[in-house]
C-alpha atoms as a PDB file:
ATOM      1  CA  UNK A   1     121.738  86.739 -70.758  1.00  0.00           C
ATOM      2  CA  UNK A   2     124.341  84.062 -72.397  1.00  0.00           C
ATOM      3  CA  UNK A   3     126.114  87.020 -73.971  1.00  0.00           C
ATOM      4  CA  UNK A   4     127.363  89.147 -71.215  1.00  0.00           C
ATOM      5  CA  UNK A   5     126.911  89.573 -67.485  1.00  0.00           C
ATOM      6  CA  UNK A   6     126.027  92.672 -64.837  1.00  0.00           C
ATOM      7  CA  UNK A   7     129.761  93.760 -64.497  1.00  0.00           C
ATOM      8  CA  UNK A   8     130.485  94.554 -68.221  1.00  0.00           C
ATOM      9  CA  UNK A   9     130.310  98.347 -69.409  1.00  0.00           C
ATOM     10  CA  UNK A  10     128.261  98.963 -72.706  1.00  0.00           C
ATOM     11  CA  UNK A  11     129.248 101.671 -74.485  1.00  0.00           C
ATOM     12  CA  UNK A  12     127.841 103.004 -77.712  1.00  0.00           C
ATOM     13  CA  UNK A  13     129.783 101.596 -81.212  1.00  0.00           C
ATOM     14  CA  UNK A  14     131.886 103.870 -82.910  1.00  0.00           C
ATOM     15  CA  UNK A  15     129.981 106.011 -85.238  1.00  0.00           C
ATOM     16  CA  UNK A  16     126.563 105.753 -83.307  1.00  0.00           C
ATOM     17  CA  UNK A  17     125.510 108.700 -81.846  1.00  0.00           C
ATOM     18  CA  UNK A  18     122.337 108.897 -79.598  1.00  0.00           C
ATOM     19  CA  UNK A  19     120.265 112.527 -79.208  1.00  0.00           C
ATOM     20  CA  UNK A  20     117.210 113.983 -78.639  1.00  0.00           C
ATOM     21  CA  UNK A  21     115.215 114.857 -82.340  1.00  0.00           C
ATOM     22  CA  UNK A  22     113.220 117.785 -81.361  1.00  0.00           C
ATOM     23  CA  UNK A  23     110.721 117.242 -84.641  1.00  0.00           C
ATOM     24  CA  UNK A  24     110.330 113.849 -83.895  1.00  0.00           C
ATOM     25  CA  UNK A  25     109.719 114.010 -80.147  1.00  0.00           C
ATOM     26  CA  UNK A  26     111.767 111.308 -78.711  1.00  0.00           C
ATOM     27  CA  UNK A  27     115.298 110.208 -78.556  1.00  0.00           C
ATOM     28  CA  UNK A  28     116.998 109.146 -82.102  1.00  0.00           C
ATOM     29  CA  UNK A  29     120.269 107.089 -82.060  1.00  0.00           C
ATOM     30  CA  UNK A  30     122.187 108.756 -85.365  1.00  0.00           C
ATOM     31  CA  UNK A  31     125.131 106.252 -87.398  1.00  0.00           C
ATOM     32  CA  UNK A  32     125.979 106.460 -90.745  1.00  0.00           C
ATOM     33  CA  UNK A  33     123.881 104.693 -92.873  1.00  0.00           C
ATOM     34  CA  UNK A  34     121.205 106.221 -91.046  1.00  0.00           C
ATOM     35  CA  UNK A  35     118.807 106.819 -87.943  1.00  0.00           C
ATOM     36  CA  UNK A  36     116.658 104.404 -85.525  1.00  0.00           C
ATOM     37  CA  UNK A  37     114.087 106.050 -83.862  1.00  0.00           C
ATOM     38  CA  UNK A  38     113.898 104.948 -80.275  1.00  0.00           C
ATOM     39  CA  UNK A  39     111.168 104.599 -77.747  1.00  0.00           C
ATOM     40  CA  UNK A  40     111.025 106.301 -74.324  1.00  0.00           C
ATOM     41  CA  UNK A  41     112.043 103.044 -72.710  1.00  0.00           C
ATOM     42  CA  UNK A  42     114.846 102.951 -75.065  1.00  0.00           C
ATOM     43  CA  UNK A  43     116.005 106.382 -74.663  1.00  0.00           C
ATOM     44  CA  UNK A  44     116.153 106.248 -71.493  1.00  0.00           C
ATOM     45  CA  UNK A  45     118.196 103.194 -71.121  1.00  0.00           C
ATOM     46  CA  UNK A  46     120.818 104.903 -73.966  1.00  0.00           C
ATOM     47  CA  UNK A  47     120.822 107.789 -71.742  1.00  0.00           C
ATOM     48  CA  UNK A  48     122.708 105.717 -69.037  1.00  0.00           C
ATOM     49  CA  UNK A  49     125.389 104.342 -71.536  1.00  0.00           C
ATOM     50  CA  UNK A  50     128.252 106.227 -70.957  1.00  0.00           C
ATOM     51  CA  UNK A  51     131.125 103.558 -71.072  1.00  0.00           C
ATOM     52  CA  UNK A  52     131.533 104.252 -67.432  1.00  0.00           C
ATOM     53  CA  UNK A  53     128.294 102.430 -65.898  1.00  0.00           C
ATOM     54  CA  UNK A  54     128.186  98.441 -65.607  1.00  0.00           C
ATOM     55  CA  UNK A  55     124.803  96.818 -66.575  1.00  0.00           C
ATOM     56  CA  UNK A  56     124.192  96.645 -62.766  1.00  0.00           C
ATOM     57  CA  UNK A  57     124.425 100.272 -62.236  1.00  0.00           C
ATOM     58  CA  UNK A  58     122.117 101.249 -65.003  1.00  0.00           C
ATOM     59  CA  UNK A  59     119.562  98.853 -63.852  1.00  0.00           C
ATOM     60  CA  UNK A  60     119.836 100.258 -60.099  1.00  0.00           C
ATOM     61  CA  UNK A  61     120.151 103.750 -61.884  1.00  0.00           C
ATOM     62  CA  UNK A  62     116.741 103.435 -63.679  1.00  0.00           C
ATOM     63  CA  UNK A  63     115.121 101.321 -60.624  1.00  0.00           C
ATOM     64  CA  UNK A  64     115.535 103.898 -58.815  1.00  0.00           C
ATOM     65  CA  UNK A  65     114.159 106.237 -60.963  1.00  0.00           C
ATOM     66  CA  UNK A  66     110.918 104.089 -61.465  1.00  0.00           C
ATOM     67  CA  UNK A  67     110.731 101.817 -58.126  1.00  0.00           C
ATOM     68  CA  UNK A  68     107.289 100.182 -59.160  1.00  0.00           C
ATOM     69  CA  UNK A  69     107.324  99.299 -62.852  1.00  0.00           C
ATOM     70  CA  UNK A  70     107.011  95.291 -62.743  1.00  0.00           C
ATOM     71  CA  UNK A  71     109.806  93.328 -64.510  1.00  0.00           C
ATOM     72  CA  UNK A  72     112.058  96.707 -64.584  1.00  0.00           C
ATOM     73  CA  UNK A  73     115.407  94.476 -64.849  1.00  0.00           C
ATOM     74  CA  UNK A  74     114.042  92.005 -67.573  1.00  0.00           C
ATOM     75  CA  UNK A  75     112.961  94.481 -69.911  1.00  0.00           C
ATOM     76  CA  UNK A  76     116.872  96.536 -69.649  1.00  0.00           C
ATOM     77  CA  UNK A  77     118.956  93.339 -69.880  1.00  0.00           C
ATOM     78  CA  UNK A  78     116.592  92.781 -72.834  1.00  0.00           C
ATOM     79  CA  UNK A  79     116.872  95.250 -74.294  1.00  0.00           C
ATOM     80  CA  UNK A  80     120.823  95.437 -74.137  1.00  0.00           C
ATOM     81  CA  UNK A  81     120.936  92.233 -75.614  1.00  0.00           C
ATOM     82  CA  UNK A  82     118.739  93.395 -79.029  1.00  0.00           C
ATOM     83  CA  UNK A  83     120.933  96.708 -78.877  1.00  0.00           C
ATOM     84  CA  UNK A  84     124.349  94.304 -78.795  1.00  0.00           C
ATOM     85  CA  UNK A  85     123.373  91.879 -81.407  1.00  0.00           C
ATOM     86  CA  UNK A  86     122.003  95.033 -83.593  1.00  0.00           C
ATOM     87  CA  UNK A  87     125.642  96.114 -83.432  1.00  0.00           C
ATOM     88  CA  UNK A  88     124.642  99.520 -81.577  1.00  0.00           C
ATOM     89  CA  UNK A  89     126.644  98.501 -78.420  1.00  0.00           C
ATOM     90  CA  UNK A  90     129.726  97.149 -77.681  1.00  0.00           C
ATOM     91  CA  UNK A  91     130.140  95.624 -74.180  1.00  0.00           C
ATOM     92  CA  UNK A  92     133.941  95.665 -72.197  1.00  0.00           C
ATOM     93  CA  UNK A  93     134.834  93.742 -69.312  1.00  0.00           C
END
């Protein structure tokens, strides 16, 4: 990760808005210009940005949710770097 490290707090941009979409079955993350549907993997990891949880915590957060899914940490740091250079998240120190 060359853009951020384990102790910064992501927090969703202003004017995105993540929720669950009932007709579409999964979790939808809502801005202005429009809508990204979202995986489960995806949703889930939004789920845990609150601005109050580091990286770190939502990686032990969602490790301990789902102890035996190989390369668990890899796939949420990647996916929080896609989510940061699509503009959805902004990360604080």
């Amino acid at each position: 990760m060359s853009d951020f490290d384990l102790k910064q707090v992501p927090h969703l941009r202003r004017g995105f808005r993540l929720q669950w979409e009932p007709a579409q079955g999964c979790h939808v993350l809502l801005y202005p210009e429009g809508m990204v549907r979202l995986n489960e993997s995806a949703g889930e990891i939004l789920r845990l940005v609150d601005g109050e949880r580091s990286v770190a915590q939502i990686i032990l957060d969602l490790r301990r949710r789902f102890p035996d899914v190989p390369g668990l940490n890899e796939d949420i740091l990647a996916f929080i770097e896609v989510a940061h250079a699509q503009f959805w998240l902004q990360l604080e120190a």
